[in-house]
Each structure stands twice: as structure tokens, then as C-alpha cells.
N, C-alpha and C. Protein backbone atom coordinates (compact mmCIF):
# COMPACT_ATOMS: atom_id res chain seq x y z
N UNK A 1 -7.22 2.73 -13.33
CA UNK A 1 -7.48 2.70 -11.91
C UNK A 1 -7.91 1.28 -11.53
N UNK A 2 -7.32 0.61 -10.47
CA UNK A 2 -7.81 -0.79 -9.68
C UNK A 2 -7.99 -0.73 -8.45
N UNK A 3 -9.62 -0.83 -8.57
CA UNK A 3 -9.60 -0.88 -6.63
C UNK A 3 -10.25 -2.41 -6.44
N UNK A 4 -9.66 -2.94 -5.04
CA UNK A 4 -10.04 -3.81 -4.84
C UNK A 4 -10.27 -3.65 -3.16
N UNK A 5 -11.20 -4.28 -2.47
CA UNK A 5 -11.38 -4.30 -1.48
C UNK A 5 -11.78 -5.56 -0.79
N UNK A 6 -11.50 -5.60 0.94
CA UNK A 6 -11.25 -6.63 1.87
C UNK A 6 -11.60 -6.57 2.77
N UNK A 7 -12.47 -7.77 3.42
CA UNK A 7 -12.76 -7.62 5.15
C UNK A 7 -11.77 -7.87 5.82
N UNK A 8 -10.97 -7.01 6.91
CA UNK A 8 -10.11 -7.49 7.63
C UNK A 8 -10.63 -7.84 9.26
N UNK A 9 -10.94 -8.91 10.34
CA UNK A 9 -11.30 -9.07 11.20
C UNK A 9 -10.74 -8.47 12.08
N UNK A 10 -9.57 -7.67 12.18
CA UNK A 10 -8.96 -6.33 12.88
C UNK A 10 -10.08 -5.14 12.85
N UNK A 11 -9.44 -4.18 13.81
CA UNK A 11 -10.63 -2.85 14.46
C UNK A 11 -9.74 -2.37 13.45
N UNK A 12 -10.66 -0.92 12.52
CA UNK A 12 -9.43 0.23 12.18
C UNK A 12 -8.14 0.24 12.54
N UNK A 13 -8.49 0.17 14.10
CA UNK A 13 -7.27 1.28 14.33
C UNK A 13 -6.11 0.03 14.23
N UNK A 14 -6.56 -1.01 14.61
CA UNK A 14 -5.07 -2.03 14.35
C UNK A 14 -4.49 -2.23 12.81
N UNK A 15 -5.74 -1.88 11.79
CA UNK A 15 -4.99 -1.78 10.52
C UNK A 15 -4.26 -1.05 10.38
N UNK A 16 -4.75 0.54 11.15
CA UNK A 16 -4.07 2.12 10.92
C UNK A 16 -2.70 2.20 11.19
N UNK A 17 -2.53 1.38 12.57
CA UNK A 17 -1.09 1.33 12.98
C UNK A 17 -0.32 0.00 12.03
N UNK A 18 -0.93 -0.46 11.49
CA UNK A 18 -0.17 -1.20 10.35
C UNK A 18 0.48 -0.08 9.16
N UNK A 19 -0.58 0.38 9.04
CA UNK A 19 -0.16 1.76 7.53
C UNK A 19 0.58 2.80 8.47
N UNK A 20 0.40 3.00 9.71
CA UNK A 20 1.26 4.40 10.65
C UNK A 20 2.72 3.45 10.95
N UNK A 21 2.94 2.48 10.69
CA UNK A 21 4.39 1.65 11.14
C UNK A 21 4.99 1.88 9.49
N UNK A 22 6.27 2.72 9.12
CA UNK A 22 6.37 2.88 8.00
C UNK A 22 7.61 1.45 8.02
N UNK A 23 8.03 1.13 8.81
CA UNK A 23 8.65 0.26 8.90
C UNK A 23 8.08 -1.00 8.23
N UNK A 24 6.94 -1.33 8.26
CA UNK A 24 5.98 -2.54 8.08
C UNK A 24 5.92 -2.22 6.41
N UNK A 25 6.03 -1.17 5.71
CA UNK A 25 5.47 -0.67 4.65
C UNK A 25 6.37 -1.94 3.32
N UNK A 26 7.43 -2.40 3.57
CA UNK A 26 7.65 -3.27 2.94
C UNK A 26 7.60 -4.76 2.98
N UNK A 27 6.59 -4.85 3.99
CA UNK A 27 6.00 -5.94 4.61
C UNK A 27 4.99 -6.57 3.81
N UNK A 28 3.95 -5.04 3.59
CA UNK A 28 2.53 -5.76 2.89
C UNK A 28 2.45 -5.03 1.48
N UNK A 29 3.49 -4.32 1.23
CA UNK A 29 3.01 -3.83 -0.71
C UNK A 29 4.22 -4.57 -1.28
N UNK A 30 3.37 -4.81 -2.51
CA UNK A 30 3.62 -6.32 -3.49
C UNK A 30 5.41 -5.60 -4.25
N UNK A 31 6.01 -5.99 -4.31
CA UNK A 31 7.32 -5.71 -4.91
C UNK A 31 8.61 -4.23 -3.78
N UNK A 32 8.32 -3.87 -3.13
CA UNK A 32 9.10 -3.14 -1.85
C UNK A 32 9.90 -4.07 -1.18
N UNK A 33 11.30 -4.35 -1.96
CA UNK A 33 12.07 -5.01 -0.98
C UNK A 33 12.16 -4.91 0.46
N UNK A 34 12.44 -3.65 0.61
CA UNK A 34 12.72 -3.58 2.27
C UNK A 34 13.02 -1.63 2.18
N UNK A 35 12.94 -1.73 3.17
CA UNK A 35 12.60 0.01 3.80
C UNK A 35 14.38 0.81 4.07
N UNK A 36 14.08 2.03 3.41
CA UNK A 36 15.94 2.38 3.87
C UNK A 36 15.84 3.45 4.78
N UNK A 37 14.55 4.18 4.77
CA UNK A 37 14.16 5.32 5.89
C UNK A 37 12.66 5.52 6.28
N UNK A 38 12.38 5.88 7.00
CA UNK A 38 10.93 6.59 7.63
C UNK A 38 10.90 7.77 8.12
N UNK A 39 10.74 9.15 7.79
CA UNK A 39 10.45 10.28 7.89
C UNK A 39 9.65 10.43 9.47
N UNK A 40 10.55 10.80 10.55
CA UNK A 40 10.43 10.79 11.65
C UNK A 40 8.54 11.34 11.54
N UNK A 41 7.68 11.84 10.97
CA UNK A 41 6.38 12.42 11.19
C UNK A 41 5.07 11.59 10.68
N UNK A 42 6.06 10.45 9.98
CA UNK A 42 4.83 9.33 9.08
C UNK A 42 4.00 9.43 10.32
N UNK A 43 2.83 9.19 9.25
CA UNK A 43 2.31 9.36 7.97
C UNK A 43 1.69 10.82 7.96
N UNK A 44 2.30 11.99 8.41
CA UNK A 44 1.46 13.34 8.25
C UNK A 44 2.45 13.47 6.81
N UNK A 45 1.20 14.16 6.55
CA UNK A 45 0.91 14.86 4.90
C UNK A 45 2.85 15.35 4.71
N UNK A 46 3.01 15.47 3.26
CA UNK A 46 4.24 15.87 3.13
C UNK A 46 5.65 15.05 3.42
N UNK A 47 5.33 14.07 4.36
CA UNK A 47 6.44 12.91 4.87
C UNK A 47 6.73 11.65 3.86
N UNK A 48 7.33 11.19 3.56
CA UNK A 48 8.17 10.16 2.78
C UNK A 48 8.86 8.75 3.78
N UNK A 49 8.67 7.72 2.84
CA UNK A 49 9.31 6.16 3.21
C UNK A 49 9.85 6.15 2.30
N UNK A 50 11.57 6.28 2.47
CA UNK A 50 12.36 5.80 1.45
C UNK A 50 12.45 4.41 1.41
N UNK A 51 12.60 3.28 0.14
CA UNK A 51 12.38 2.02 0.17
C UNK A 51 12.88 2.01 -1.15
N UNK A 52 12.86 0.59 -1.17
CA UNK A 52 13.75 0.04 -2.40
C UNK A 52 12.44 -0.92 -3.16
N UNK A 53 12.54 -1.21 -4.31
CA UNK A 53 11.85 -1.91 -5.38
C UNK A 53 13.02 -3.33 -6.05
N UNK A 54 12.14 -4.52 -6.09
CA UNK A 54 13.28 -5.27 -6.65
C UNK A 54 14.01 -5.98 -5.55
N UNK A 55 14.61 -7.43 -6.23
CA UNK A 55 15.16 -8.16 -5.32
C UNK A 55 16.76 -8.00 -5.73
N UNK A 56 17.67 -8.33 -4.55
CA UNK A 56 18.83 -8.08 -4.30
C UNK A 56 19.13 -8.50 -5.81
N UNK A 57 20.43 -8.68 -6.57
CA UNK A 57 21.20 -7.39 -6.26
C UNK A 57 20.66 -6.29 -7.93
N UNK A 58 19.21 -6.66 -8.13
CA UNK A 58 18.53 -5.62 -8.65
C UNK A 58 17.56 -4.92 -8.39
N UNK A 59 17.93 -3.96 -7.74
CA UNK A 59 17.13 -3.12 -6.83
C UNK A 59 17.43 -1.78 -7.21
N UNK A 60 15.95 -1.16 -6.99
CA UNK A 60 15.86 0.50 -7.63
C UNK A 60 15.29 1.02 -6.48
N UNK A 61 16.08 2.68 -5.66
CA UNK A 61 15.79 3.52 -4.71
C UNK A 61 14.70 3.73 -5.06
N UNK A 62 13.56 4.36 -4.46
CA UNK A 62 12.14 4.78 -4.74
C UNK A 62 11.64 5.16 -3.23
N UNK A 63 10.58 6.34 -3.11
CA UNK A 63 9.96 6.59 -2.51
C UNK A 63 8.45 6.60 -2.21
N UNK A 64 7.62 6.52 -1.49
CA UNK A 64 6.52 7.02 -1.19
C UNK A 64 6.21 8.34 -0.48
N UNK A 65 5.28 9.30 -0.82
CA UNK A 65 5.17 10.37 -0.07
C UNK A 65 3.62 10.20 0.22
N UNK A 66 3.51 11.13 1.19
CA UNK A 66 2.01 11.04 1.77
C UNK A 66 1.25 12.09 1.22
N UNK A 67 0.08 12.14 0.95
CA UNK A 67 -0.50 13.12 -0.08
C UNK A 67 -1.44 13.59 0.93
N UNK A 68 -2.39 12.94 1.29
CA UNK A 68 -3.20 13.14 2.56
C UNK A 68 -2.91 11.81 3.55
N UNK A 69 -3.32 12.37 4.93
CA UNK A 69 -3.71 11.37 5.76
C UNK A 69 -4.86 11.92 6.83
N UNK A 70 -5.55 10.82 7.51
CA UNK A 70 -6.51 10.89 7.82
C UNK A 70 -6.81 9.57 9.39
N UNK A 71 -6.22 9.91 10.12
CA UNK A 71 -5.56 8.89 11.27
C UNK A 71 -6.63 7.85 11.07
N UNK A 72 -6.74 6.59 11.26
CA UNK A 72 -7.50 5.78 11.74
C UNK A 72 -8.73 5.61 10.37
N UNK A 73 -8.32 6.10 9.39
CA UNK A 73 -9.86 6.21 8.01
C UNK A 73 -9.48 5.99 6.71
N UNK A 74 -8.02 6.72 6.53
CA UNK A 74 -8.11 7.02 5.00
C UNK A 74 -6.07 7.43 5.05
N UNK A 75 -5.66 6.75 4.01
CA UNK A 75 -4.44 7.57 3.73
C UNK A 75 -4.22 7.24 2.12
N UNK A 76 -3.63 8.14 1.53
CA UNK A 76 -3.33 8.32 -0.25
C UNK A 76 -1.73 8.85 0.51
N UNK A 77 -1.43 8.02 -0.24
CA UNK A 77 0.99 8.01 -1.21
C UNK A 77 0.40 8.36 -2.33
N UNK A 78 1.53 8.65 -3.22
CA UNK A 78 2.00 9.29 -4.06
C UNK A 78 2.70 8.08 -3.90
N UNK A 79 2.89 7.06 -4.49
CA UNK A 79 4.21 5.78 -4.48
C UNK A 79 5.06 5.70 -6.25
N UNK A 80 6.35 6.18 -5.88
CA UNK A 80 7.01 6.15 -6.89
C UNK A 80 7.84 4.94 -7.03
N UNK A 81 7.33 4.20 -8.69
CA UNK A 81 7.79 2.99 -8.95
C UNK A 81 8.57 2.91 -10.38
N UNK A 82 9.78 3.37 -10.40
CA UNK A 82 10.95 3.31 -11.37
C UNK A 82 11.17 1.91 -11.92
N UNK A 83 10.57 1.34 -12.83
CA UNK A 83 11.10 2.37 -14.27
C UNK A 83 9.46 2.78 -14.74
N UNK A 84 8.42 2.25 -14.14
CA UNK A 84 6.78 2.88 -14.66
C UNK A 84 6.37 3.50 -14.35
N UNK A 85 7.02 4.27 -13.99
CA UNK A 85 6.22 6.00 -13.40
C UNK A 85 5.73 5.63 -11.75
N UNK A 86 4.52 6.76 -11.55
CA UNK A 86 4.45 7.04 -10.10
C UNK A 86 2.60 6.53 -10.09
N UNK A 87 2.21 5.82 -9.18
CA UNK A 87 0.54 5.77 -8.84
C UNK A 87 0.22 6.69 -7.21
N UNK A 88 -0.87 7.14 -7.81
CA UNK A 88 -1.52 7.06 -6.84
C UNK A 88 -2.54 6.04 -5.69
N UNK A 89 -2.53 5.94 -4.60
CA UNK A 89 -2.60 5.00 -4.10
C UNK A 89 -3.57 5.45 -2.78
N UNK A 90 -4.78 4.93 -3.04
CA UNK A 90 -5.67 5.30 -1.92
C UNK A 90 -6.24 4.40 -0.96
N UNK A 91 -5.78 4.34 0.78
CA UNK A 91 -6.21 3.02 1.34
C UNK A 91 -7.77 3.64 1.91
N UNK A 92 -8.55 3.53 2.52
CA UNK A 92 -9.61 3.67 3.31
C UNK A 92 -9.88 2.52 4.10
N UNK A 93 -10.32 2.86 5.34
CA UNK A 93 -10.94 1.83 5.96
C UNK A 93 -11.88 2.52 6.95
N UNK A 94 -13.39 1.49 6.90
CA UNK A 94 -14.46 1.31 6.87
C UNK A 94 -15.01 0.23 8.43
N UNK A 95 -15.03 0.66 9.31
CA UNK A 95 -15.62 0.00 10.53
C UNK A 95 -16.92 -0.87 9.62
N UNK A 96 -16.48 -2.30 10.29
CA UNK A 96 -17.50 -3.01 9.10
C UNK A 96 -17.72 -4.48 9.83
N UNK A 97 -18.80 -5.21 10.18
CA UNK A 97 -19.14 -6.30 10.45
C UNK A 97 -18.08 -6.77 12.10
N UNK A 98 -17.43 -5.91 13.01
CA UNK A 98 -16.53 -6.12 14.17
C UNK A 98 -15.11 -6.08 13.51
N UNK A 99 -14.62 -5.64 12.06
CA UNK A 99 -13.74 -5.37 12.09
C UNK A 99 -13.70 -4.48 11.25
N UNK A 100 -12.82 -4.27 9.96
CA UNK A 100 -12.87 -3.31 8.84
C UNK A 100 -12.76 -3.96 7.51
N UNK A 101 -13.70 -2.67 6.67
CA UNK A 101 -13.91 -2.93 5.22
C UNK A 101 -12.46 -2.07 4.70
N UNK A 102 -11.71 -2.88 4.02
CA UNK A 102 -10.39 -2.54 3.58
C UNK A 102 -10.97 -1.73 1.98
N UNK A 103 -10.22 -0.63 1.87
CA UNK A 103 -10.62 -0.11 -0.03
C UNK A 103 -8.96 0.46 -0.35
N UNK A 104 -8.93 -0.34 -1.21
CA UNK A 104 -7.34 0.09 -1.80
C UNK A 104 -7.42 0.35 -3.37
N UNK A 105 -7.24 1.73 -3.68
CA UNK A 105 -7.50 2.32 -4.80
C UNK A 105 -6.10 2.62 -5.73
N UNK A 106 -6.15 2.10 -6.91
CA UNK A 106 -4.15 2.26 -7.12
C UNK A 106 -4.49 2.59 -8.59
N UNK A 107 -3.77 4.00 -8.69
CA UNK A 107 -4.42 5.34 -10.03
C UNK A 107 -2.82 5.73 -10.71
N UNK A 108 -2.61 4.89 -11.83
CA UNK A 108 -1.29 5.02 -12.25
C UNK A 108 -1.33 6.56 -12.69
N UNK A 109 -0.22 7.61 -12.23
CA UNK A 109 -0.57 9.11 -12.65
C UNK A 109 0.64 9.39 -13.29
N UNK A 110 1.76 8.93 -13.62
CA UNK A 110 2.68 9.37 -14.65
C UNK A 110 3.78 8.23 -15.19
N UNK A 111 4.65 8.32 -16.56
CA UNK A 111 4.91 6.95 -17.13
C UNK A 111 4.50 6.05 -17.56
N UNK A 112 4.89 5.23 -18.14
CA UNK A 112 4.35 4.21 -18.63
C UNK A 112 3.17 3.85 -18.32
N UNK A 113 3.03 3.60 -16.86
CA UNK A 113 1.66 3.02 -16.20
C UNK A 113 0.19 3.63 -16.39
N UNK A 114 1.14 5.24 -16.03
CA UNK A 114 -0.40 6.22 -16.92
C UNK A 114 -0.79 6.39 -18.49
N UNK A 115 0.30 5.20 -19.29
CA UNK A 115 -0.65 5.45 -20.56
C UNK A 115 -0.84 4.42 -21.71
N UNK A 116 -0.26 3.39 -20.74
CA UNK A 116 -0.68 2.08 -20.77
C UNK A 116 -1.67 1.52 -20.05
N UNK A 117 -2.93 2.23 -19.75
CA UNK A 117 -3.92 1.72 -19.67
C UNK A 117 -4.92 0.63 -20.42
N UNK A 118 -4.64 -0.72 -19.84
CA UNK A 118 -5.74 -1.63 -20.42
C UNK A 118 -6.04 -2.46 -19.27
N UNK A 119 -7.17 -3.19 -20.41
CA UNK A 119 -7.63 -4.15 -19.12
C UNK A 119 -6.45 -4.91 -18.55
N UNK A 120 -5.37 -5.55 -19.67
CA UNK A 120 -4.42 -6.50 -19.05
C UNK A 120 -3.70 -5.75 -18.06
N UNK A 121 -3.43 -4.41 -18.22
CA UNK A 121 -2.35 -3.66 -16.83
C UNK A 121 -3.41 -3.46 -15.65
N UNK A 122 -4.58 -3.39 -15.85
CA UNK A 122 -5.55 -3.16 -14.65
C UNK A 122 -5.31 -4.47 -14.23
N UNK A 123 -5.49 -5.52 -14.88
CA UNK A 123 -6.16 -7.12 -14.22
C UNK A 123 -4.72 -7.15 -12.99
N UNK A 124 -3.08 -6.99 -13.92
CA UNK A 124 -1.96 -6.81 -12.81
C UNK A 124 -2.62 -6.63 -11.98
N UNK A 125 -2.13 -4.85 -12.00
CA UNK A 125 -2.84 -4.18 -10.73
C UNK A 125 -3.71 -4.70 -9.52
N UNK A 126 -4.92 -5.44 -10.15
CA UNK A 126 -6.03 -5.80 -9.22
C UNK A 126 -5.05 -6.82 -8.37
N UNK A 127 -4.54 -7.83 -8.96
CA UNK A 127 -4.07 -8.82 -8.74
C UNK A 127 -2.79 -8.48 -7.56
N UNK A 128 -2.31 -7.51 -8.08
CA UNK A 128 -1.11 -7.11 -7.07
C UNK A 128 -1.81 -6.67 -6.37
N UNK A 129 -2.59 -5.71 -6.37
CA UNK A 129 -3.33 -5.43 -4.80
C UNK A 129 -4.38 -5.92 -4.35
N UNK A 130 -4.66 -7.03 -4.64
CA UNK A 130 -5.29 -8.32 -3.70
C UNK A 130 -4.05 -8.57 -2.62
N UNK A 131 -3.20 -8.88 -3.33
CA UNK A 131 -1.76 -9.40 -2.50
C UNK A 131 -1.29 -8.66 -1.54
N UNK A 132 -1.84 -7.65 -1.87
CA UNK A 132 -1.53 -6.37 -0.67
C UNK A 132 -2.19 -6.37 0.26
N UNK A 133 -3.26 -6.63 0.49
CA UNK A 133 -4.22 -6.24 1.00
C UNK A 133 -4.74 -7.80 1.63
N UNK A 134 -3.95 -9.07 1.21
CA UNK A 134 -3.63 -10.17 1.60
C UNK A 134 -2.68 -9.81 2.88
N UNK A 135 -1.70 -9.68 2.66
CA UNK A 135 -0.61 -9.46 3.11
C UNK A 135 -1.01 -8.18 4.55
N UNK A 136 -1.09 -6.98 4.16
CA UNK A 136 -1.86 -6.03 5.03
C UNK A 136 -2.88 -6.94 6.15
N UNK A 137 -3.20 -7.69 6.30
CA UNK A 137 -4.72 -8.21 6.92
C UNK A 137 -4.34 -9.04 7.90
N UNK A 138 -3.24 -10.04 6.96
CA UNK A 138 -2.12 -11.14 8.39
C UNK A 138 -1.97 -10.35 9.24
N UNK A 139 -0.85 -9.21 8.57
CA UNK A 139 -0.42 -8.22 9.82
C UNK A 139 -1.30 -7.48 10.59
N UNK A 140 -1.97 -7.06 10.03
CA UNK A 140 -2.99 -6.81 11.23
C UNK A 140 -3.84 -7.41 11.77
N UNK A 141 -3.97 -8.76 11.59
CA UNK A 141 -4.77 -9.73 12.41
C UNK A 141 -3.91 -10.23 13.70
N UNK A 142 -2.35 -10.06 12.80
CA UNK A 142 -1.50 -11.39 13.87
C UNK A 142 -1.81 -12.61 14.03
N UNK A 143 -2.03 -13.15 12.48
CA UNK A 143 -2.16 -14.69 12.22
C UNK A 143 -1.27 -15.25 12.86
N UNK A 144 -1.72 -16.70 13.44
CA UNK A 144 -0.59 -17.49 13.58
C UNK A 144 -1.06 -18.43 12.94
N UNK A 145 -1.67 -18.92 11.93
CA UNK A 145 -2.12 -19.79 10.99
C UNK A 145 -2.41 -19.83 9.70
N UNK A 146 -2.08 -20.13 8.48
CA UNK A 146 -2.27 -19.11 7.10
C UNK A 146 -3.81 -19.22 6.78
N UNK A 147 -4.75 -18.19 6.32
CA UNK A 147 -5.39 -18.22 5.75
C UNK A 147 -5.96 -18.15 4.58
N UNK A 148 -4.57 -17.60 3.45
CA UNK A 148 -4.56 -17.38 1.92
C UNK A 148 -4.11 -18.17 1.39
């Protein structure tokens, strides 16, 4: 399991509609080429973002499904990542200092990822979801200047 967490100077709810835009979803997670569908009900429970893994022209179909959601607080995928199995993936956000405390929780649960647990696959992990959660924060700030 790697959680890492972030102040984003955005309200909740402008992060929320970052994670409720399934369109955006290959915007801010680390390796999601680009998006091939959005399940007209994202992000209620049971709904799926079909998306691709990998850069052209090696690229693997893959999905995310929504496990819970929780408008404006909390959402967990189920994010399936071929060829290392599937994580679980928990965002929260935290009304915090005029904007939000970001918590991104990423729980490898089947394949490779779930049993290759070490520190070196956690340190990844952390590392990839810093980048996420880098990435997540522009967009919901609406930088027009880099800050990372």
C-alpha cells in the first residue's frame, strides 16, 4: 500500500469535478494514455472509464471501475493495469487551510503487484502517485504558471 498526500489551493469541490470529469482521468494518473469511453453515470458506484495504458503504438485496453463514491469527499476505482494486475485506489479530500488536503491511497489487490510487495515497488508507487496528485492539483488549480 502507498499513500501519499497533498495540499491543493482549490475548494473540494473543484478537485471533485476534476475526479467527476472522466474525460480528464487520463490527464492526471501517471501512465493512462488517453480515455476510449466514460460510462454516461461517472462516477456512481458500478460505472467504468474505459482507457488505454502505454504509449502509441504499445498500448493495452484497461479499465477503471468505481467501487464507492462519495460526491465532493472520497472516491475508490478498482483501476485495472495489464500486465500487473488490478490496485485499489483511494482518493479523499479534506477541506484544509482555504483549499484541500489531497489523500491518495494505491493498494495493489491482484497480480504481480499484489505479491510483489517491497519497499522498492512501494517507493514506485509513492513516486507515481506524487505525480498524480502533481498533475491532479494543476488541473484543478488552473495553473497558468508551473509550479513542479
Amino acid at each position: 500500500m502507498a499513500t501519499v498526500e497533498r495540499h491543493v489551493s482549490a475548494e473540494p469541490a473543484a478537485v471533485w469535478a476534476v475526479l467527476a470529469d472522466g474525460w480528464a482521468y487520463s490527464n492526471w494518473v501517471v501512465g493512462a494514455s488517453h480515455v476510449r469511453a466514460v460510462e454516461a453515470a461517472w462516477p456512481a458506484v458500478g460505472t467504468r472509464i474505459h482507457h488505454a495504458q502505454g504509449n502509441w503504438p504499445v498500448t493495452l485496453d484497461d479499465e477503471a471501475v468505481v467501487e464507492q463514491s462519495e460526491p465532493g469527499h472520497r472516491l475508490v476505482l478498482l483501476a485495472k493495469g495489464r500486465p500487473l494486475g488490478s490496485a485499489r485506489v483511494e482518493v479523499v479530500l479534506h477541506p484544509a487551510d482555504g483549499g484541500t488536503r489531497v489523500v491518495f491511497t494505491e493498494t495493489p489487490v491482484s497480480g504481480p503487484g499484489s505479491w510483489l510487495h517491497n519497499p522498492v515497488s512501494e517507493a514506485v508507487l509513492v513516486r507515481r502517485n506524487v505525480e498524480a496528485l502533481s498533475r491532479l492539483a494543476a488541473i484543478a488549480e488552473r495553473r497558468t504558471t508551473p509550479q513542479d
